[in-house]
PDB file of N, CA and C in Angstrom:
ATOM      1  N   UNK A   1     -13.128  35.327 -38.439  1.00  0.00           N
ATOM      2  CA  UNK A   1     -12.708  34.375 -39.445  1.00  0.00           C
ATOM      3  C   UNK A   1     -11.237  34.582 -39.803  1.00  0.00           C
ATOM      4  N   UNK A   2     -10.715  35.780 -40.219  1.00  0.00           N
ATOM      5  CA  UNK A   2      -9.669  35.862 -40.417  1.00  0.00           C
ATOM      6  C   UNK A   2      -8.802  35.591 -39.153  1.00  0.00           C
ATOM      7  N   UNK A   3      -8.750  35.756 -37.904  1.00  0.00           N
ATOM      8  CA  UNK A   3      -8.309  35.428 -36.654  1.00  0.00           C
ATOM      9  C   UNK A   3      -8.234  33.429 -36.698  1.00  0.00           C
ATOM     10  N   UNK A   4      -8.894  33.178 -37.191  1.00  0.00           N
ATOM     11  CA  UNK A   4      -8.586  31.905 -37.192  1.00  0.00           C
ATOM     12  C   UNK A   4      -7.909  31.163 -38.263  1.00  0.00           C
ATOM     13  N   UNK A   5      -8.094  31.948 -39.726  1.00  0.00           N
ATOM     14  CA  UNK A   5      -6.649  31.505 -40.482  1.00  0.00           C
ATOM     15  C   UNK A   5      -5.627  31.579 -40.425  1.00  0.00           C
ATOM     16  N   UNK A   6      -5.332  33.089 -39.498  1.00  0.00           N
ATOM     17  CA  UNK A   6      -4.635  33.336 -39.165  1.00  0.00           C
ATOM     18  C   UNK A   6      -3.769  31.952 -38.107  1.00  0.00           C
ATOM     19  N   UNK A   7      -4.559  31.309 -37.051  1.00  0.00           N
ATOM     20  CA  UNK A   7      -4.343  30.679 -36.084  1.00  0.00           C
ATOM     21  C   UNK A   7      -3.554  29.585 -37.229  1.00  0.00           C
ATOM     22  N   UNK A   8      -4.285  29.160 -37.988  1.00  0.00           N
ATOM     23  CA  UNK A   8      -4.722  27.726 -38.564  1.00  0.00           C
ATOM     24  C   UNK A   8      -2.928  27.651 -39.679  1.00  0.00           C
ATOM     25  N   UNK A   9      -2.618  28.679 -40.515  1.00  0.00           N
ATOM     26  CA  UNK A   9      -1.204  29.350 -40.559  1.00  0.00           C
ATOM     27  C   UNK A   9      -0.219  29.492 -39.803  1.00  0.00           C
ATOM     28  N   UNK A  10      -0.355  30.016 -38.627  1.00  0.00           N
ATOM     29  CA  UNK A  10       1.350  29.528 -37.253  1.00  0.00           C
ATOM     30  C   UNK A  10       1.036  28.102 -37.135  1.00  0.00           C
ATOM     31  N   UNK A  11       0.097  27.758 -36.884  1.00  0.00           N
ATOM     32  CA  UNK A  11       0.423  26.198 -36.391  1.00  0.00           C
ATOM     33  C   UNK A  11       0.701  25.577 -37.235  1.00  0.00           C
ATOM     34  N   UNK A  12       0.323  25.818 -38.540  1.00  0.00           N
ATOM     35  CA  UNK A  12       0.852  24.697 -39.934  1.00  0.00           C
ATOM     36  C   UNK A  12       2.648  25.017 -40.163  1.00  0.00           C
ATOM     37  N   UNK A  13       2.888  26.727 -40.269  1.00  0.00           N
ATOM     38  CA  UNK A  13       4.363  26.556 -40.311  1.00  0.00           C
ATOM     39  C   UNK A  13       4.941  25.994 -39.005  1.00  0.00           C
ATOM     40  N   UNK A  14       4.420  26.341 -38.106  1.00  0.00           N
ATOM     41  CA  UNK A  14       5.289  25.823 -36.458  1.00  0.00           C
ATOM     42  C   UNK A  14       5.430  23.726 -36.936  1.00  0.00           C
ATOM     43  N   UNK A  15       4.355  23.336 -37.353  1.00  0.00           N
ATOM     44  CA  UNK A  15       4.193  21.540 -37.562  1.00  0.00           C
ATOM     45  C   UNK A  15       5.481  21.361 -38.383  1.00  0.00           C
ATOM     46  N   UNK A  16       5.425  22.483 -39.297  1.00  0.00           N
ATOM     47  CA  UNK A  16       6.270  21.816 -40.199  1.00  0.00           C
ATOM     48  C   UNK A  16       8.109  22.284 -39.658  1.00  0.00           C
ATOM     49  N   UNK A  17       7.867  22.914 -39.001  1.00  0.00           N
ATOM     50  CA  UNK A  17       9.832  22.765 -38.010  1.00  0.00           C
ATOM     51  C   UNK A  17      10.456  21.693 -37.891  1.00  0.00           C
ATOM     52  N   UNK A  18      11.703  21.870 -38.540  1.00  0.00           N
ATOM     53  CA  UNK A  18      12.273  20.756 -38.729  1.00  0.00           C
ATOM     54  C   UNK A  18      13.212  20.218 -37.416  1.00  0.00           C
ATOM     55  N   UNK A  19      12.291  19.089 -36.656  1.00  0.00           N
ATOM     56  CA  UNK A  19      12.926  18.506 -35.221  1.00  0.00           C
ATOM     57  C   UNK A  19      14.166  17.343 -35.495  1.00  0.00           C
ATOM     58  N   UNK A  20      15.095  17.738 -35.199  1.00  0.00           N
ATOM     59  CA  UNK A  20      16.411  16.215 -35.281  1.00  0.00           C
ATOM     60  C   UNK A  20      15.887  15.290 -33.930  1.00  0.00           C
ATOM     61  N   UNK A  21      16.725  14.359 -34.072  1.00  0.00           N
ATOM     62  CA  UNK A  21      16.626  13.450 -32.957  1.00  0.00           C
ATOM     63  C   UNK A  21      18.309  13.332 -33.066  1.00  0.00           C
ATOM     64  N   UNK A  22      18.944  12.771 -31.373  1.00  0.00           N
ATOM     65  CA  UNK A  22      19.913  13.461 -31.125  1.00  0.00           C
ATOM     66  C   UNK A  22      21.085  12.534 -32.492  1.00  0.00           C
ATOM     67  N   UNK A  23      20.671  11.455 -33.000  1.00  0.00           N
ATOM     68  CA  UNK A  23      20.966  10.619 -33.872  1.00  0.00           C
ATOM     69  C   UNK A  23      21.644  11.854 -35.013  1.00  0.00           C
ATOM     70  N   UNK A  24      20.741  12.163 -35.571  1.00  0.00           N
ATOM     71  CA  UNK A  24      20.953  13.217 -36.932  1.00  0.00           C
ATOM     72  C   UNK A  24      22.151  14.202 -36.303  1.00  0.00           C
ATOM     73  N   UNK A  25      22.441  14.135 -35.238  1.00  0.00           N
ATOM     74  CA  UNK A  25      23.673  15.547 -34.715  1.00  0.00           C
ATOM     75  C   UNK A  25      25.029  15.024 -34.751  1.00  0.00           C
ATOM     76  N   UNK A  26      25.017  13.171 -35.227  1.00  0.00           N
ATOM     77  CA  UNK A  26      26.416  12.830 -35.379  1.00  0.00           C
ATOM     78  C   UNK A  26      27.202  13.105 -36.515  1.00  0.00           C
ATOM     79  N   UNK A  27      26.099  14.633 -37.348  1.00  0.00           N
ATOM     80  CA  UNK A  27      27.236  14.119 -38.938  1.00  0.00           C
ATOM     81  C   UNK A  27      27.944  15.053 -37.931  1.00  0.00           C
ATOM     82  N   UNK A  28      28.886  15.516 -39.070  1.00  0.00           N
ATOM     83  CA  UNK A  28      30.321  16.944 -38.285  1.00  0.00           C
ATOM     84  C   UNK A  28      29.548  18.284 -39.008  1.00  0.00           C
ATOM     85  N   UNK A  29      29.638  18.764 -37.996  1.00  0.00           N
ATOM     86  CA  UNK A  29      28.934  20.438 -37.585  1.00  0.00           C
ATOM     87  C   UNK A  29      29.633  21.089 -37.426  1.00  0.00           C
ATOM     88  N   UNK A  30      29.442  22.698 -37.296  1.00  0.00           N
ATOM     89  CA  UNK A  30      30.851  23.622 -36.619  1.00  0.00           C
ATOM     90  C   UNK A  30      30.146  23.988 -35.697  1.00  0.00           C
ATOM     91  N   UNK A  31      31.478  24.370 -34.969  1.00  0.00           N
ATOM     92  CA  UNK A  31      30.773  25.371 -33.674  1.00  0.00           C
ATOM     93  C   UNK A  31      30.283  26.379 -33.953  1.00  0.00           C
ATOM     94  N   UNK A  32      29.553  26.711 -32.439  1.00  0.00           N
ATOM     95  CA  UNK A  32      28.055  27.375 -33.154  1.00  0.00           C
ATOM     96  C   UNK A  32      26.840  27.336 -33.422  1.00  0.00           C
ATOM     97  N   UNK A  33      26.858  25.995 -34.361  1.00  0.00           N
ATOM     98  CA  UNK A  33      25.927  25.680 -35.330  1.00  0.00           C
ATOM     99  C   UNK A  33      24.773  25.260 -34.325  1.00  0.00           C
ATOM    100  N   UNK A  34      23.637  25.614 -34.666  1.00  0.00           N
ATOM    101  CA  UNK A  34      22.516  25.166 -33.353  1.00  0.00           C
ATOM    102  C   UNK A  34      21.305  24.218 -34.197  1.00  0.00           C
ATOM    103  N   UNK A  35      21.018  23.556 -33.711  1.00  0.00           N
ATOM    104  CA  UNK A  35      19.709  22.425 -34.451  1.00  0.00           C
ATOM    105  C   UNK A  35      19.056  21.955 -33.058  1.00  0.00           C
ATOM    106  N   UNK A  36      17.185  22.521 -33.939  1.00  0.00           N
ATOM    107  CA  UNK A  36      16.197  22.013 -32.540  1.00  0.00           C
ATOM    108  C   UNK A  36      15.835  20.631 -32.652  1.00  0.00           C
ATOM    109  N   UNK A  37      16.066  19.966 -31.493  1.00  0.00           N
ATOM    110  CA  UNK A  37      15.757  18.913 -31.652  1.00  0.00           C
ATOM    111  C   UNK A  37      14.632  18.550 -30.244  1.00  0.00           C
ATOM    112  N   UNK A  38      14.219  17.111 -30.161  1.00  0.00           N
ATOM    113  CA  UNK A  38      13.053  16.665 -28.868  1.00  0.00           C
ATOM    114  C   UNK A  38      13.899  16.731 -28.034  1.00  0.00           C
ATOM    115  N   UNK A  39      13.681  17.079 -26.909  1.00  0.00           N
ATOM    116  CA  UNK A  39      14.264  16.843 -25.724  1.00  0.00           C
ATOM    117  C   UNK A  39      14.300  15.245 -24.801  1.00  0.00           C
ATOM    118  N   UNK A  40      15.673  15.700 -24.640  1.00  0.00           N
ATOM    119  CA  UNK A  40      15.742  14.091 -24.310  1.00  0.00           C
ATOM    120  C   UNK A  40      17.646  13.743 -23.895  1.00  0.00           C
ATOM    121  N   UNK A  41      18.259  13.160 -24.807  1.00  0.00           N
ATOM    122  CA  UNK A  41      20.122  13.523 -24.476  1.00  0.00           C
ATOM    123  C   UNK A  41      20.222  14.048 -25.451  1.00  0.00           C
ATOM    124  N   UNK A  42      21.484  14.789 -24.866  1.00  0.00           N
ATOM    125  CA  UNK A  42      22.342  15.545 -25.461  1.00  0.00           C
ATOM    126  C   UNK A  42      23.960  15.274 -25.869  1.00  0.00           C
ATOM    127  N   UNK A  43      23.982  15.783 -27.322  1.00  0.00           N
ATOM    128  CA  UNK A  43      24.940  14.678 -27.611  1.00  0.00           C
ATOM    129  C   UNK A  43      26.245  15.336 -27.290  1.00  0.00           C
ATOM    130  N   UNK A  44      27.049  14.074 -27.389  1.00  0.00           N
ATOM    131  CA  UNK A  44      28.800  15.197 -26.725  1.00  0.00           C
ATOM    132  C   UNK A  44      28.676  16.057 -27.405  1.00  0.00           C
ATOM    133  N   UNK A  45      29.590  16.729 -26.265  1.00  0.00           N
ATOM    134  CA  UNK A  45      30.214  18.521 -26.973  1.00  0.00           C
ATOM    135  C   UNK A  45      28.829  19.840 -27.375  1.00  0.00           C
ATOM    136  N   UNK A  46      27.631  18.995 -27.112  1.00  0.00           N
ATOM    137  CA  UNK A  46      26.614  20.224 -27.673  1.00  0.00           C
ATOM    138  C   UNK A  46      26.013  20.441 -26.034  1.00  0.00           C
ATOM    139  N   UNK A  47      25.493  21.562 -26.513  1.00  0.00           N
ATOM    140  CA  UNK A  47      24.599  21.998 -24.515  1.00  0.00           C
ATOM    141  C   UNK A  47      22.604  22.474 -25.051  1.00  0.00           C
ATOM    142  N   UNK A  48      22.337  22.715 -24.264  1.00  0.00           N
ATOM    143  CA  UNK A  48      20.860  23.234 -24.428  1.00  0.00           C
ATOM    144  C   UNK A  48      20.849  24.503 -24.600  1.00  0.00           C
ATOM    145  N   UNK A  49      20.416  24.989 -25.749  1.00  0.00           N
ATOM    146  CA  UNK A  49      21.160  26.510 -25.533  1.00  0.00           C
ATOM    147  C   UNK A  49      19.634  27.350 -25.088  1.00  0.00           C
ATOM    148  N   UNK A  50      18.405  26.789 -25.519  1.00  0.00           N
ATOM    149  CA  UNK A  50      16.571  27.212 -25.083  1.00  0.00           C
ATOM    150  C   UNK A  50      15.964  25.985 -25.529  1.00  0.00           C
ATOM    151  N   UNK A  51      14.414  26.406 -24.681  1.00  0.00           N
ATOM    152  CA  UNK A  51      13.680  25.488 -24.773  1.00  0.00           C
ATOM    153  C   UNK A  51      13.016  25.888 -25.501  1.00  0.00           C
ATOM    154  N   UNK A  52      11.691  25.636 -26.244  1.00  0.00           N
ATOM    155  CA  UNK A  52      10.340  26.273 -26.961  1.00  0.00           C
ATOM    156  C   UNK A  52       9.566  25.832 -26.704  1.00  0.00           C
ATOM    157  N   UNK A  53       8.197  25.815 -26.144  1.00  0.00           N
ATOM    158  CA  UNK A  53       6.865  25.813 -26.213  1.00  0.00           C
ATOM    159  C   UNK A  53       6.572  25.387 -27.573  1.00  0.00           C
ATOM    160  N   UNK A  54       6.348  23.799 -27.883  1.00  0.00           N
ATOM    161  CA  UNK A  54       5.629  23.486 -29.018  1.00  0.00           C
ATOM    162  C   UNK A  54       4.868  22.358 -28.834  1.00  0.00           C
ATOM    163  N   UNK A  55       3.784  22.441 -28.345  1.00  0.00           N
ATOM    164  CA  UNK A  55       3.179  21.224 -27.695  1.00  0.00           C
ATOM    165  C   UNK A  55       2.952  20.077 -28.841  1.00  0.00           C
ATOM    166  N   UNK A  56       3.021  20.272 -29.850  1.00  0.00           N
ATOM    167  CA  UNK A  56       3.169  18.997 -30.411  1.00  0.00           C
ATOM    168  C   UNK A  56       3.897  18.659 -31.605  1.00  0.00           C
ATOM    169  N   UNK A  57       5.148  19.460 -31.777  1.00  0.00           N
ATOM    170  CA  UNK A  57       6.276  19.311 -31.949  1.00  0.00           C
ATOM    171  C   UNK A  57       6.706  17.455 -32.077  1.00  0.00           C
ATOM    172  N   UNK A  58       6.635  17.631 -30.573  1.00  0.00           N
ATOM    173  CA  UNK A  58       7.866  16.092 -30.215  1.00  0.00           C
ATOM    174  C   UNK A  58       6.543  15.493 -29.110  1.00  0.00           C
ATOM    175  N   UNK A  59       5.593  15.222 -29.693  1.00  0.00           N
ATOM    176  CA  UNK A  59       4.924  14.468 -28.867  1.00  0.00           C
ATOM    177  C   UNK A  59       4.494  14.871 -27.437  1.00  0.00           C
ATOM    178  N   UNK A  60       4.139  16.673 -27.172  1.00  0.00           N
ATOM    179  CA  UNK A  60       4.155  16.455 -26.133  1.00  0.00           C
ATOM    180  C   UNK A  60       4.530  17.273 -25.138  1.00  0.00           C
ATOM    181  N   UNK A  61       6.303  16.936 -25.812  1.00  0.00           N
ATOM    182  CA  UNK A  61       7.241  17.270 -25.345  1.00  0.00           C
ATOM    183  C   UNK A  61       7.707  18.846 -25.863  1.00  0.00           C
ATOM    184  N   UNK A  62       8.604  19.614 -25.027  1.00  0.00           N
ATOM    185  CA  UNK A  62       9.131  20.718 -25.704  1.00  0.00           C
ATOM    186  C   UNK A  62      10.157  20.387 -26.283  1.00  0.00           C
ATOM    187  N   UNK A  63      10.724  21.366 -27.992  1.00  0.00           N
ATOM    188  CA  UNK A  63      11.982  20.997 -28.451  1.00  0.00           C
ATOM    189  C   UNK A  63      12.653  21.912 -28.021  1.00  0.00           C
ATOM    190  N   UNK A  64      14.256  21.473 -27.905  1.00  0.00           N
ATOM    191  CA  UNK A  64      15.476  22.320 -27.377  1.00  0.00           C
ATOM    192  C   UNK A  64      15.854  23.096 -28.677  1.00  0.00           C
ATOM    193  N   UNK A  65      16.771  23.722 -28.607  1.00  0.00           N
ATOM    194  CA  UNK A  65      17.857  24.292 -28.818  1.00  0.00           C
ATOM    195  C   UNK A  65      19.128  24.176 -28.929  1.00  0.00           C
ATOM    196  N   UNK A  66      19.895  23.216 -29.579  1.00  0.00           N
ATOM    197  CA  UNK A  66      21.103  22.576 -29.015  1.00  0.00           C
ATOM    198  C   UNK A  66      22.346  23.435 -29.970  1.00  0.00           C
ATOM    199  N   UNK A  67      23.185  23.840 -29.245  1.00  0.00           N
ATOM    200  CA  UNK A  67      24.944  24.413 -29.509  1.00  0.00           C
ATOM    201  C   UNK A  67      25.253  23.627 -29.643  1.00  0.00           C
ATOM    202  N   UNK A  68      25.970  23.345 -30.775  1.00  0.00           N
ATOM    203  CA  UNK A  68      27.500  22.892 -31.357  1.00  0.00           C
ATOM    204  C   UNK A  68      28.252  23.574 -30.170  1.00  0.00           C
ATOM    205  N   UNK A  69      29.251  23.072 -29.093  1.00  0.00           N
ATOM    206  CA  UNK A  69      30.330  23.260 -28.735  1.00  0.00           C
ATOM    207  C   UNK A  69      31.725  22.503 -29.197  1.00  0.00           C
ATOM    208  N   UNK A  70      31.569  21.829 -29.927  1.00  0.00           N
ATOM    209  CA  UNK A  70      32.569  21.252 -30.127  1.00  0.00           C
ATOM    210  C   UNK A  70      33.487  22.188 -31.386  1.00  0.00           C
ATOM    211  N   UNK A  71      34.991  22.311 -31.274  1.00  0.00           N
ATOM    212  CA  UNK A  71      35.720  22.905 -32.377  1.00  0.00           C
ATOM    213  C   UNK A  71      35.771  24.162 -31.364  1.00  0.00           C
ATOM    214  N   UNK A  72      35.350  24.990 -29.955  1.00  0.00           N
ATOM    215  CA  UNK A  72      35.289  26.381 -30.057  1.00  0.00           C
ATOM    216  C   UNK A  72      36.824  26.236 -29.510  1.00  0.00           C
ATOM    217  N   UNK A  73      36.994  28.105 -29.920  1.00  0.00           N
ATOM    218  CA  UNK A  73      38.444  28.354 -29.137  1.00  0.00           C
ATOM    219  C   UNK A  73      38.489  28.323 -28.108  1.00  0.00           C
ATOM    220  N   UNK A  74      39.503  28.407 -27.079  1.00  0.00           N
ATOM    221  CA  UNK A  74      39.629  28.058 -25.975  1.00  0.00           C
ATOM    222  C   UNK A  74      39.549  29.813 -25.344  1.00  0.00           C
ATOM    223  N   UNK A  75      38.982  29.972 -24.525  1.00  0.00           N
ATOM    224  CA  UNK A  75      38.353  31.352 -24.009  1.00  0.00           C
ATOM    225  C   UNK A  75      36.799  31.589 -24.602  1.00  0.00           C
ATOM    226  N   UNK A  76      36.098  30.865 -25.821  1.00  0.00           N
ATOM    227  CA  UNK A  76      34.986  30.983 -25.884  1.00  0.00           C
ATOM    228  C   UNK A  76      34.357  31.157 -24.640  1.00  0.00           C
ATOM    229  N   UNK A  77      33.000  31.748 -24.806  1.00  0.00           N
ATOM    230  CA  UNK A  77      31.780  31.784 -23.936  1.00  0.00           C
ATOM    231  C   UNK A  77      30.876  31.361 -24.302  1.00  0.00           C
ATOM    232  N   UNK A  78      29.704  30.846 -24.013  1.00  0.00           N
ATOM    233  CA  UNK A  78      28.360  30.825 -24.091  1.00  0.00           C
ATOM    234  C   UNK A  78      27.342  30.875 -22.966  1.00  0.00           C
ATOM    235  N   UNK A  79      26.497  30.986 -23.324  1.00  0.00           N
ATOM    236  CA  UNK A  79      25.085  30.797 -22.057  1.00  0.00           C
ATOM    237  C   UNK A  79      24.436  30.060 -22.369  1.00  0.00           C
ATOM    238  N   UNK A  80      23.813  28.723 -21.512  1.00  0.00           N
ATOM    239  CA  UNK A  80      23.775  27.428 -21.771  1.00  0.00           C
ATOM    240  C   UNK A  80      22.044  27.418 -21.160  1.00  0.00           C
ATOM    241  N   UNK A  81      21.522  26.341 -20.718  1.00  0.00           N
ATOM    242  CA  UNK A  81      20.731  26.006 -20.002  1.00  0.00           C
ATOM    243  C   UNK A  81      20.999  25.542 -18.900  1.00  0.00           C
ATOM    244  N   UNK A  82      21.033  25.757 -17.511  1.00  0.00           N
ATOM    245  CA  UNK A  82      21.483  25.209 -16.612  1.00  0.00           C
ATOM    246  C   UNK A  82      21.251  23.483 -15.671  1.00  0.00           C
ATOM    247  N   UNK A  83      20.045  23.207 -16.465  1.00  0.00           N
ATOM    248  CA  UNK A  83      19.909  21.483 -16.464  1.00  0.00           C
ATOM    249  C   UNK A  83      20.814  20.587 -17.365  1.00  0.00           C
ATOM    250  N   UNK A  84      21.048  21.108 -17.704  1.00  0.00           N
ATOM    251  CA  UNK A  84      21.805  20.316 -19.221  1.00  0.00           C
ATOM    252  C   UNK A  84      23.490  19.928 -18.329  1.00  0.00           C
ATOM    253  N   UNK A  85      24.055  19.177 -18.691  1.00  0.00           N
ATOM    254  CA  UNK A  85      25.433  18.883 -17.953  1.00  0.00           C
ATOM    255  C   UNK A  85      26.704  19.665 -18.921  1.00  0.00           C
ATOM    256  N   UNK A  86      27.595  20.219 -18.360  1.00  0.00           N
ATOM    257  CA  UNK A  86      28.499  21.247 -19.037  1.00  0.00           C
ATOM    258  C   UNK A  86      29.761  20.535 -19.383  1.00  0.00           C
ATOM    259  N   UNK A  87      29.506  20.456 -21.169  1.00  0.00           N
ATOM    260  CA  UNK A  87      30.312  19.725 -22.075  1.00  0.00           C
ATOM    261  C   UNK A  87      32.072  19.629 -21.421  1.00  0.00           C
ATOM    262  N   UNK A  88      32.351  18.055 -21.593  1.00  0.00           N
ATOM    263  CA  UNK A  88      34.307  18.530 -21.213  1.00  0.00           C
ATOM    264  C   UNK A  88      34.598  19.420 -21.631  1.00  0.00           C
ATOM    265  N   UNK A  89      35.717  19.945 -20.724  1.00  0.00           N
ATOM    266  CA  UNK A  89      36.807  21.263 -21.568  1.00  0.00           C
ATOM    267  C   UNK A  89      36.212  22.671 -21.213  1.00  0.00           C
ATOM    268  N   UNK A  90      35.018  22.308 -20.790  1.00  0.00           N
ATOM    269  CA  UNK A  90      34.150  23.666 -20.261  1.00  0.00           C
ATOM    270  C   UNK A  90      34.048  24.280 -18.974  1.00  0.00           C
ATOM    271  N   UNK A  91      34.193  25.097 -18.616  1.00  0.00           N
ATOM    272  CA  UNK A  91      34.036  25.335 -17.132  1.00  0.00           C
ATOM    273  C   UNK A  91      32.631  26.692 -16.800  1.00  0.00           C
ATOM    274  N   UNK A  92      31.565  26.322 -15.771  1.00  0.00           N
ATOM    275  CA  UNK A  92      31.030  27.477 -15.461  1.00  0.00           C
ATOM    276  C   UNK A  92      31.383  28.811 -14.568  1.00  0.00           C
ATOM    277  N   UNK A  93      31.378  29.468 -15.301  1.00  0.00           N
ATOM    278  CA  UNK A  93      31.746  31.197 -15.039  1.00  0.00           C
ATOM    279  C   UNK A  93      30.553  31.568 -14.122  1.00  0.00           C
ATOM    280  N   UNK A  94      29.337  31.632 -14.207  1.00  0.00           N
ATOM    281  CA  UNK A  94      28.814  31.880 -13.486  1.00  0.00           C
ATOM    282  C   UNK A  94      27.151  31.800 -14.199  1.00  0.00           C
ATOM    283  N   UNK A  95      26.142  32.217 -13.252  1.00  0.00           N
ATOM    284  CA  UNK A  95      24.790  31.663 -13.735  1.00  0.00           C
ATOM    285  C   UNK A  95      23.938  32.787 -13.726  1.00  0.00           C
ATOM    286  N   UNK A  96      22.393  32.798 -13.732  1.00  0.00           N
ATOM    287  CA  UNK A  96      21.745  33.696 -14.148  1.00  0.00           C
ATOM    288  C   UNK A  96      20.156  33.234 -14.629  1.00  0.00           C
ATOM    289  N   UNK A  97      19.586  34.326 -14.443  1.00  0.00           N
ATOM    290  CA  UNK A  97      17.707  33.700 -14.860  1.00  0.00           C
ATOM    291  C   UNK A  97      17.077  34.255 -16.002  1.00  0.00           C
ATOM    292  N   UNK A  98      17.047  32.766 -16.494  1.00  0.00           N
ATOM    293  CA  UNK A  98      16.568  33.795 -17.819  1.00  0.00           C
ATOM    294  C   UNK A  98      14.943  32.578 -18.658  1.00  0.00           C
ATOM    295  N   UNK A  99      14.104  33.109 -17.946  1.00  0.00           N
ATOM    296  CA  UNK A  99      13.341  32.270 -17.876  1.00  0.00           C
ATOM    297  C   UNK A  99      12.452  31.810 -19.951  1.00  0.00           C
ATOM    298  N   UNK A 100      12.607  33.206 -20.149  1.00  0.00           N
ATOM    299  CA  UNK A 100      12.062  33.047 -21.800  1.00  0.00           C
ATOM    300  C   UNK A 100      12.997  32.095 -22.390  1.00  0.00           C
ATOM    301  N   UNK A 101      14.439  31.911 -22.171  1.00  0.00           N
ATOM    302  CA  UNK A 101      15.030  31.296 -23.068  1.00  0.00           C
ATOM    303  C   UNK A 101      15.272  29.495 -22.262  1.00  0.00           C
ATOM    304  N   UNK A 102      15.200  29.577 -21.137  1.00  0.00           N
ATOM    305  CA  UNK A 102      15.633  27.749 -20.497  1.00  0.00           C
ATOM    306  C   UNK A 102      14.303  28.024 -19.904  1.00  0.00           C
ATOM    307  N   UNK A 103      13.124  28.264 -19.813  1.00  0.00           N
ATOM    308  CA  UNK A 103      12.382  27.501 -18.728  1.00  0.00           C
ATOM    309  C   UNK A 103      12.228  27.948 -17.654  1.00  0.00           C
ATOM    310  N   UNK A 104      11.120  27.130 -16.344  1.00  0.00           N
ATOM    311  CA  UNK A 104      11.415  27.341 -15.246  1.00  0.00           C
ATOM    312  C   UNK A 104      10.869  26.386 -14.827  1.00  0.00           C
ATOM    313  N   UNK A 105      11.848  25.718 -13.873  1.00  0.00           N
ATOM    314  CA  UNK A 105      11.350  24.780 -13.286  1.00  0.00           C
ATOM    315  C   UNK A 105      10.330  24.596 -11.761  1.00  0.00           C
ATOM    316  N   UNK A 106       9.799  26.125 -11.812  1.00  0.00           N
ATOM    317  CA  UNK A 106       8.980  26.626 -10.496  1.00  0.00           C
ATOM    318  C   UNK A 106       9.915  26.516  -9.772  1.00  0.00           C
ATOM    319  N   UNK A 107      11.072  27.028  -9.471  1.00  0.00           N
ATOM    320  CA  UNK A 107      11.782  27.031  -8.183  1.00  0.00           C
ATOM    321  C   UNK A 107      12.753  27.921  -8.279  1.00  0.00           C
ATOM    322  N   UNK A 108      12.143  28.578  -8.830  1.00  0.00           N
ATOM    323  CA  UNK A 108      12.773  30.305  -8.742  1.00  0.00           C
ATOM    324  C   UNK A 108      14.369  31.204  -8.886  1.00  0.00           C
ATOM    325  N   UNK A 109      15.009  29.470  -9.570  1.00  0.00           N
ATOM    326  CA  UNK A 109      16.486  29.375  -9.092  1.00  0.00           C
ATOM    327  C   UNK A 109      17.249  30.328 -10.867  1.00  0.00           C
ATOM    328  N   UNK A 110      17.905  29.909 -10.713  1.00  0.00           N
ATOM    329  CA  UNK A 110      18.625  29.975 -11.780  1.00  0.00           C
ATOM    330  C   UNK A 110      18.498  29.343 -12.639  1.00  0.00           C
ATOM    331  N   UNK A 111      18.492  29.638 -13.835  1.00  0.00           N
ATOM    332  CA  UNK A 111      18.369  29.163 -15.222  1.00  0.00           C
ATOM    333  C   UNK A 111      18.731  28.698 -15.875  1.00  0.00           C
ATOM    334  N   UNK A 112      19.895  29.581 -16.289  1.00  0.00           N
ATOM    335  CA  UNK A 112      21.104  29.627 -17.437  1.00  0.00           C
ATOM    336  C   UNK A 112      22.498  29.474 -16.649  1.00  0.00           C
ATOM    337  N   UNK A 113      23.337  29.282 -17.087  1.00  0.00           N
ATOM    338  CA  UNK A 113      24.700  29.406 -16.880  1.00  0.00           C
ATOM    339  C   UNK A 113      25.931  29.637 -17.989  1.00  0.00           C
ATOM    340  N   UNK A 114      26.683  30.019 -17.604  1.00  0.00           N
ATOM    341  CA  UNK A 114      27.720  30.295 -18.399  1.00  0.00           C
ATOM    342  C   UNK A 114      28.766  29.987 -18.518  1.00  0.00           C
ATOM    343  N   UNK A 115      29.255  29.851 -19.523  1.00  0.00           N
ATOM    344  CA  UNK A 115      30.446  28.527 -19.277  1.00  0.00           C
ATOM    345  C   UNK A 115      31.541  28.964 -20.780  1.00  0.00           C
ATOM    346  N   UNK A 116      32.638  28.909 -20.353  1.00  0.00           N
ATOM    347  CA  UNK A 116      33.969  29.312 -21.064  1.00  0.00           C
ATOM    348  C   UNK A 116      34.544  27.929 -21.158  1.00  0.00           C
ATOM    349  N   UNK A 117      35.108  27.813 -22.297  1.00  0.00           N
ATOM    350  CA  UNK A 117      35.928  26.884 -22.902  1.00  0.00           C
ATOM    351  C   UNK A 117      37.557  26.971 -22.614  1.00  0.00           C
ATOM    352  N   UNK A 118      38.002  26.238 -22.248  1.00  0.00           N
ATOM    353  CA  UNK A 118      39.059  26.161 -20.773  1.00  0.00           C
ATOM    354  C   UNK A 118      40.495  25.831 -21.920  1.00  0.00           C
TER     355      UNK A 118
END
């Protein structure tokens, strides 16, 4: 019994996570700043930074993780998701597997990437 209030408790706080849609990411943010939203586009200047396992979250769907890139200094770094397309001004440094935080798309490849602000 207690094993199942327990259950019945993560899933009520997990429901209640607050998901944006990529709409809500046009006020002005700083860099940095990360907000989960459904997966789906990504708005300028931000990247996928993880995915999460929330099956019913967004219908379904898993929610991201999205970076503020916009505003960083120029030599910044980050580690991105490697499906996601790498914001102007950015260049990839190099890549890497990192399956807890982007996923896997069963194909054993690379994951993540990394990318400096140019």
């Amino acid at each position: 019994m207690k094993n199942a209030c327990f259950c019945a408790l993560v899933l009520a706080l997990l429901s209640a996570m607050p998901i944006a849609q990529a709409a809500d990411l046009a006020v002005e943010r700083t860099y940095g700043q990360t907000q989960t939203a459904c997966a789906g586009t990504t708005p300028s200047g931000w990247a996928v930074q993880s995915v999460a396992p929330h099956f019913s979250a967004c219908g379904g769907g898993d929610p991201w993780t999205l970076i503020n890139l916009n505003g960083a200094p120029s030599g910044a770094v980050q580690t991105v998701c490697a499906f996601g397309s790498v914001p102007s001004g950015w260049e990839t440094t190099g890549t890497l597997t990192t399956y807890s935080e982007c996923g896997s798309a069963g194909t054993g490849a690379d994951t993540a990437i990394r990318i400096q602000k140019t």
